[in-house]
N, C-alpha and C. Protein backbone atom coordinates (compact mmCIF):
# COMPACT_ATOMS: atom_id res chain seq x y z
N UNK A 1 0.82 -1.19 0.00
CA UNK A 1 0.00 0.00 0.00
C UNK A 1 0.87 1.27 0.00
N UNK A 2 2.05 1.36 0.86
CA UNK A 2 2.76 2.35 0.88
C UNK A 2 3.32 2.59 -0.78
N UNK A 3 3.98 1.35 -1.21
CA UNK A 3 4.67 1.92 -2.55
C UNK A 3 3.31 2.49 -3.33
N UNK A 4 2.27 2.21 -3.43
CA UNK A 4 1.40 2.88 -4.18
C UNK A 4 1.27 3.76 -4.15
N UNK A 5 0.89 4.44 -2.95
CA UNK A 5 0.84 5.80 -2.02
C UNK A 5 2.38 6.47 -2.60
N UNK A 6 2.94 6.06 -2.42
CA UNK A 6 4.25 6.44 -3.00
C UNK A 6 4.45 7.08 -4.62
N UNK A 7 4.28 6.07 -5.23
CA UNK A 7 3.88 6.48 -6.73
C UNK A 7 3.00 7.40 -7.09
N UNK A 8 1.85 7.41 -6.61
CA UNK A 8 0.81 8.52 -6.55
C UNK A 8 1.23 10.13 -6.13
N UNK A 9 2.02 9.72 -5.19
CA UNK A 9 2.89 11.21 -4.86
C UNK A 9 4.00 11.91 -5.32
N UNK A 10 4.45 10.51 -5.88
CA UNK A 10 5.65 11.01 -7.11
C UNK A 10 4.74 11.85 -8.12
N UNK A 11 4.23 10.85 -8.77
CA UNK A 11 3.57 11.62 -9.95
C UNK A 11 2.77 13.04 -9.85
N UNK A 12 2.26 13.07 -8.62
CA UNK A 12 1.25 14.41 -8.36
C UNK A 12 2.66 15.69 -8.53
N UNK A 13 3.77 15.57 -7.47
CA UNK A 13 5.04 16.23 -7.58
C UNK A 13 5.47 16.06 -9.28
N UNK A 14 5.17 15.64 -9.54
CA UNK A 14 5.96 16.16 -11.37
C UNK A 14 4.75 16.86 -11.64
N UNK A 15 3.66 16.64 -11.81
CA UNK A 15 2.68 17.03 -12.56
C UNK A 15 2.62 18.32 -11.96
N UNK A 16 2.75 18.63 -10.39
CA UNK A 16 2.48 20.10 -9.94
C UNK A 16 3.50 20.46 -10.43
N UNK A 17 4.43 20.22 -10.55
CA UNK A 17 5.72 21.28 -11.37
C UNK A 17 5.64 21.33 -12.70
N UNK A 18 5.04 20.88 -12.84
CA UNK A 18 4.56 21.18 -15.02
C UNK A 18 3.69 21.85 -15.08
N UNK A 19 2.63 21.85 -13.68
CA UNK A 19 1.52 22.46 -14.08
C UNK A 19 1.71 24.38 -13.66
N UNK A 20 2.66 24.12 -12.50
CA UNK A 20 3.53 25.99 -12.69
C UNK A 20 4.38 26.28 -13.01
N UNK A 21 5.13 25.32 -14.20
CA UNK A 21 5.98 26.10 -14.98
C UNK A 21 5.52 25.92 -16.47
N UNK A 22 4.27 25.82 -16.23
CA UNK A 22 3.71 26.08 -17.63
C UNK A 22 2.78 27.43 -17.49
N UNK A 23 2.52 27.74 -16.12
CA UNK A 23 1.69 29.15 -15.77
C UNK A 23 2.64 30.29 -16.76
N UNK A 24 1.38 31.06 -16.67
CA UNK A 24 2.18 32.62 -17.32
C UNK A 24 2.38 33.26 -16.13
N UNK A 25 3.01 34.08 -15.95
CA UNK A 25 3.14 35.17 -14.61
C UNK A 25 2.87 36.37 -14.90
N UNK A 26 1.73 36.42 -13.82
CA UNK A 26 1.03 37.86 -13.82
C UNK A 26 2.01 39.06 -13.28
N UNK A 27 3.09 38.41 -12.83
CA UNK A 27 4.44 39.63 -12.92
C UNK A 27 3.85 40.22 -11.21
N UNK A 28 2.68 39.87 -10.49
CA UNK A 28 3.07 40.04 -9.16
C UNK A 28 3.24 39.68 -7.72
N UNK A 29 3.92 39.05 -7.76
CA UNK A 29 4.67 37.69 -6.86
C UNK A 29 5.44 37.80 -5.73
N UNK A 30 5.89 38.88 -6.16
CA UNK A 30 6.80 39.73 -5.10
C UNK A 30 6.22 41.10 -4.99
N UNK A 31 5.07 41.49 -5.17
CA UNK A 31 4.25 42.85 -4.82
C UNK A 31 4.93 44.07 -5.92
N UNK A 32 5.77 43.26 -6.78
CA UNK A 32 6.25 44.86 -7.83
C UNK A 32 5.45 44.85 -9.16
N UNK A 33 4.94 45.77 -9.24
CA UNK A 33 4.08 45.76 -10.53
C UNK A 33 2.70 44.44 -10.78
N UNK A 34 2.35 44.45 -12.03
CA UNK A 34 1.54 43.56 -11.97
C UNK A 34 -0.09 44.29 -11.75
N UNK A 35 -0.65 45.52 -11.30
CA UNK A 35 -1.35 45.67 -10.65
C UNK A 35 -1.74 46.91 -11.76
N UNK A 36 -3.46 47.24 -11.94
CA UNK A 36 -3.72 48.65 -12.75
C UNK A 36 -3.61 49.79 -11.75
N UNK A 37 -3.79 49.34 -10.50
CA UNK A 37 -3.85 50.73 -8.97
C UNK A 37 -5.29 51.13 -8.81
N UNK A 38 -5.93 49.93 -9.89
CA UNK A 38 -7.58 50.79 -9.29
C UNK A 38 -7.83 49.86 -8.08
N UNK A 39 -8.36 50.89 -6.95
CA UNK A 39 -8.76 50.94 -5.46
C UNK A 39 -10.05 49.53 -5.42
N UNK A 40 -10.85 48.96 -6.83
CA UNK A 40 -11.83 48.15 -7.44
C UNK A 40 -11.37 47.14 -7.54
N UNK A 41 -10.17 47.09 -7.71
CA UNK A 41 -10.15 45.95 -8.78
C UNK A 41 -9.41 44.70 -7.64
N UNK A 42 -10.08 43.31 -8.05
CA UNK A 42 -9.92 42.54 -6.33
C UNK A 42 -9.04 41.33 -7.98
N UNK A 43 -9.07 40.51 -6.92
CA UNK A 43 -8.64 38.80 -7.84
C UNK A 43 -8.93 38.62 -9.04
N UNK A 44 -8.68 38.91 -10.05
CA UNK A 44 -8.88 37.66 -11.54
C UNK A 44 -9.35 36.45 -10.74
N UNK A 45 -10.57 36.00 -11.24
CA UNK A 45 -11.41 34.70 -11.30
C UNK A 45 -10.62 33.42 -11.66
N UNK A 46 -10.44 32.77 -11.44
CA UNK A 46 -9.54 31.57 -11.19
C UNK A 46 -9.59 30.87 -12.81
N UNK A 47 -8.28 30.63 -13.46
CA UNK A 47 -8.40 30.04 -14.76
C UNK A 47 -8.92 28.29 -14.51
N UNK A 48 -8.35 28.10 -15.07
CA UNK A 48 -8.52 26.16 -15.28
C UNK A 48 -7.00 26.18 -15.02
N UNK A 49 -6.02 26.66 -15.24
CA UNK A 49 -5.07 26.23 -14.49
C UNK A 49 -4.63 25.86 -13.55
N UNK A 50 -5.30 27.45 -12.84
CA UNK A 50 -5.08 27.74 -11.36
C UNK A 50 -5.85 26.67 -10.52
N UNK A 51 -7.09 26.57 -10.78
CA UNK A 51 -8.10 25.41 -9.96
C UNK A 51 -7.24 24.18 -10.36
N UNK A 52 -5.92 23.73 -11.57
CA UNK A 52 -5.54 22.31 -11.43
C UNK A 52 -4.28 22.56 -10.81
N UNK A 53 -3.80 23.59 -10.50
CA UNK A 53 -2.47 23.69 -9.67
C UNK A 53 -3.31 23.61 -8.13
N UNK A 54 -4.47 23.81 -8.05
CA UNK A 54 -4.84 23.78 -6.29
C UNK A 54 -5.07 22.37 -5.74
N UNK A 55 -5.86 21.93 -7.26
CA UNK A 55 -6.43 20.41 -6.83
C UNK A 55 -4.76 19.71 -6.61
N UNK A 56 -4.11 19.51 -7.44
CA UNK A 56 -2.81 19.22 -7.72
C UNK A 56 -1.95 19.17 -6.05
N UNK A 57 -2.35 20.58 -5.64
CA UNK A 57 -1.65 20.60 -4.29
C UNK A 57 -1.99 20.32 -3.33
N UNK A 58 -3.77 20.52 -3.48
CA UNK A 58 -4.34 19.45 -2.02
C UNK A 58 -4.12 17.77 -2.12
N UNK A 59 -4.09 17.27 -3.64
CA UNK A 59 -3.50 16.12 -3.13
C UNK A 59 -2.37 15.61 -2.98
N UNK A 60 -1.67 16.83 -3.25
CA UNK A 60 -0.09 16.57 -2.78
C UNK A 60 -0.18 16.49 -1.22
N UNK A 61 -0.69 17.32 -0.57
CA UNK A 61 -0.40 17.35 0.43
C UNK A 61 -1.54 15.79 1.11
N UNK A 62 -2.44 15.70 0.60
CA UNK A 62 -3.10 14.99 1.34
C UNK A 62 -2.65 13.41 0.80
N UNK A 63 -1.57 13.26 0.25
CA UNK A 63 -0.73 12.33 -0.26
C UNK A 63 0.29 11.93 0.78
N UNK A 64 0.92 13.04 0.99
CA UNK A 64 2.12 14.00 1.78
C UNK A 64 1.87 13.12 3.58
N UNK A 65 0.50 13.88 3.94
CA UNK A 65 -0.06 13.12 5.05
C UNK A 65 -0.55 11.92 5.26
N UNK A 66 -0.85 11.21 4.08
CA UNK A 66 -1.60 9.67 3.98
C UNK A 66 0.11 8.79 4.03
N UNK A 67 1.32 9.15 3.84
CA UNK A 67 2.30 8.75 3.81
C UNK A 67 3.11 8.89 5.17
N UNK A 68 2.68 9.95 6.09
CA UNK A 68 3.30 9.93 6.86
C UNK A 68 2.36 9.29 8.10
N UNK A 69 1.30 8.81 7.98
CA UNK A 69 0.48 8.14 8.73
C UNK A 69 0.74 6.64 8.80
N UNK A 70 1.33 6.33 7.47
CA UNK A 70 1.54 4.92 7.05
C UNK A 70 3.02 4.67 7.91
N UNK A 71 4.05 5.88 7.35
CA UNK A 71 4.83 5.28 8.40
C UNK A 71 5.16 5.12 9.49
N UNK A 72 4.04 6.17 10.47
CA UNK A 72 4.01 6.24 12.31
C UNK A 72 3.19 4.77 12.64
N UNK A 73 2.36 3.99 11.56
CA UNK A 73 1.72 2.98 12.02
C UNK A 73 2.92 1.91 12.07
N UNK A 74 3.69 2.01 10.83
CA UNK A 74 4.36 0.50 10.60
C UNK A 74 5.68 0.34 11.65
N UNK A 75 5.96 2.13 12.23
CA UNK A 75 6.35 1.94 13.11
C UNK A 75 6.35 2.45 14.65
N UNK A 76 5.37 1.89 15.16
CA UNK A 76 5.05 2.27 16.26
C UNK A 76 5.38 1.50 17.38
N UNK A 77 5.47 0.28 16.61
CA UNK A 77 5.94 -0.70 17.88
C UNK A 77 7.48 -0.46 17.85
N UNK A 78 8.11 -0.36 17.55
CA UNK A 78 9.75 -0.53 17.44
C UNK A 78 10.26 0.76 16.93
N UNK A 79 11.74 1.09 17.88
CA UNK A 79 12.27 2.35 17.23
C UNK A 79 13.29 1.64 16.28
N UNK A 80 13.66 3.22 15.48
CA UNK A 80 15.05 2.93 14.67
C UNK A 80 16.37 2.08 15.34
N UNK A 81 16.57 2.44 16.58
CA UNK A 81 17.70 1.76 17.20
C UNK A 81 17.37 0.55 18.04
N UNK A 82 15.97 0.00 17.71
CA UNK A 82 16.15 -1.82 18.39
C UNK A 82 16.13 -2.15 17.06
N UNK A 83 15.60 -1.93 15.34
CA UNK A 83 15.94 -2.76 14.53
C UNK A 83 17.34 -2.54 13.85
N UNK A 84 18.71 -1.46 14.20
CA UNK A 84 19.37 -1.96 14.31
C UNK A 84 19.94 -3.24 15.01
N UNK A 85 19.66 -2.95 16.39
CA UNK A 85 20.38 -4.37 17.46
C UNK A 85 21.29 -3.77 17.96
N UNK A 86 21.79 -4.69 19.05
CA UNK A 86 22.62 -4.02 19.93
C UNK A 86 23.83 -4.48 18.88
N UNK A 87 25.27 -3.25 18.85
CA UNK A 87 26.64 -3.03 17.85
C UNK A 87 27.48 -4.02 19.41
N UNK A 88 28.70 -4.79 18.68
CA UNK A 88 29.65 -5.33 19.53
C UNK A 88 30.65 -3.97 19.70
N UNK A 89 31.10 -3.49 20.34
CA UNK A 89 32.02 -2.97 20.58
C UNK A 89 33.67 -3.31 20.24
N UNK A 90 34.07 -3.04 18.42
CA UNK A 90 35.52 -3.60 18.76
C UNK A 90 36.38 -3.48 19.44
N UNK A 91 37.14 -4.66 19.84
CA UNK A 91 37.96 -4.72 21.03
C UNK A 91 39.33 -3.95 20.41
N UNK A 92 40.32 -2.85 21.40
CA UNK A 92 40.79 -2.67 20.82
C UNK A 92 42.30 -3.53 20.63
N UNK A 93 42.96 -3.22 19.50
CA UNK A 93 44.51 -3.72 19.38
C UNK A 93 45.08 -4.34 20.56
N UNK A 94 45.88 -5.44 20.76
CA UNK A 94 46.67 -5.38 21.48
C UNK A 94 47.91 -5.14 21.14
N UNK A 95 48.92 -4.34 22.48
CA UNK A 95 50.29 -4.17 22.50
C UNK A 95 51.02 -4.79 22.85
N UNK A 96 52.33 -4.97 22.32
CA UNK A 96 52.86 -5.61 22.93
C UNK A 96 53.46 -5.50 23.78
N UNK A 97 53.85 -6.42 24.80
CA UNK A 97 54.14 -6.13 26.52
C UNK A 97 55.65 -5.82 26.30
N UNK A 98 55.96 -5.34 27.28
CA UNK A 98 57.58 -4.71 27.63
C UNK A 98 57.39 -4.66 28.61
N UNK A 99 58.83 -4.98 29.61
CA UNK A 99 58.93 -4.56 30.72
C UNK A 99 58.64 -3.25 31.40
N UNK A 100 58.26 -2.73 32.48
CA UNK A 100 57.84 -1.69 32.93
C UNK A 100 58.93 -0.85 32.98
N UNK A 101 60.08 -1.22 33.52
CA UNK A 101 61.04 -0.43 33.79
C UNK A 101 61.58 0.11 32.36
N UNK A 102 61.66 -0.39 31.33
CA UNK A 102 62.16 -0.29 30.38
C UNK A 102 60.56 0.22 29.04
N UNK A 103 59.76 0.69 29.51
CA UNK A 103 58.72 1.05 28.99
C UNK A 103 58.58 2.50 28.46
N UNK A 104 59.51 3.15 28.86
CA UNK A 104 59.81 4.95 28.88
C UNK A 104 60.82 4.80 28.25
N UNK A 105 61.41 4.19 27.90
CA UNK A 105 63.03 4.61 27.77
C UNK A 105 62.97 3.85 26.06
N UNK A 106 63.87 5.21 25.16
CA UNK A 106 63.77 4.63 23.76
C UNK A 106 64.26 3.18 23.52
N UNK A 107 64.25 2.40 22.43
CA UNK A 107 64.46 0.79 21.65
C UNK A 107 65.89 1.05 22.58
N UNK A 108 66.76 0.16 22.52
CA UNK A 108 68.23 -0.22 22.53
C UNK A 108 68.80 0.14 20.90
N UNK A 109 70.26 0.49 21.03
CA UNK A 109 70.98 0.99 19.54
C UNK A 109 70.86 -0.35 18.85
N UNK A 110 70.91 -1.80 19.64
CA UNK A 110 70.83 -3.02 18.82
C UNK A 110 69.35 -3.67 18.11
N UNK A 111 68.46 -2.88 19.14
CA UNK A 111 67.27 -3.41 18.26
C UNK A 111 66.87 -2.37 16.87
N UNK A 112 67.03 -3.44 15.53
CA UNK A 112 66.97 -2.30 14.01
C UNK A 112 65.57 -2.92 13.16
N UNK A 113 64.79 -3.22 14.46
CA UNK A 113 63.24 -3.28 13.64
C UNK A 113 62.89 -2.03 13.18
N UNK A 114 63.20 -1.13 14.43
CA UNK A 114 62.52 0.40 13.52
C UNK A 114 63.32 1.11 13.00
N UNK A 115 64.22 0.76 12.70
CA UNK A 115 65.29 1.56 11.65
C UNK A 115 65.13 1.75 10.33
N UNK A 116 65.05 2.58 9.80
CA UNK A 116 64.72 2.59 8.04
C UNK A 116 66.04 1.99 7.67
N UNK A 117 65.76 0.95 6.67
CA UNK A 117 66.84 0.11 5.79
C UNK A 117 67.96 0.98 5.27
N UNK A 118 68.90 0.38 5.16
CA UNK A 118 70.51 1.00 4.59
C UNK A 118 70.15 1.32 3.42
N UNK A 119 70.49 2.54 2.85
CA UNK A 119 70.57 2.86 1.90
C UNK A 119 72.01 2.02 1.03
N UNK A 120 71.72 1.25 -0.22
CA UNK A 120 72.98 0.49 -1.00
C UNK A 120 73.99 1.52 -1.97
């Protein structure tokens, strides 16, 4: 049911964006121009556009909400972090042991594990 709901809302979202960028613009959107200044003159009467960009958006939205109902049901019993599961904690590295006394104090001149190789 959800992927349906899903698809249905995809498609309404393309179609509302075709359906206002195919509008003309009355040029006042941002309150500049657009307007004759008579003190009379109220709304232009709604085209067939405008009434399919509204329908368009109430069922976007009532798409919008039928989707987010679906997913507070499917999850209501369980949060996000029990269907992860509980994570093991990696253990970290071990080091290797050295004597204590000798734990501060740099390698010996004879040990040449960490020595960069002779140049030939």
């Amino acid at each position: 049911m959800q992927n349906v709901v899903l698809i249905v809302h995809l498609l309404l979202a393309l179609s509302l964006i075709g359906v206002v960028l195919v509008q003309r613009s009355e040029g006042g959107g941002l309150g500049i121009g657009g307007g004759d200044g008579a003190p009379g003159a109220g709304r232009p009467p709604l085209t067939a556009m405008a009434k399919l960009t509204w329908g368009l958006a109430v069922a976007f939205i009532a798409t919008s909400l039928t989707l987010t109902i679906i997913a507070a049901q499917q999850s209501s019993t369980t949060s996000v972090l029990d269907r992860l599961g509980t994570p093991t904690a990696p253990s970290a590295p071990s080091l290797p042991t050295a004597p204590l006394s000798d734990s501060l104090l740099p390698p010996p001149a004879t040990d040449d594990s960490l020595a960069p190789p002779p140049i030939d």
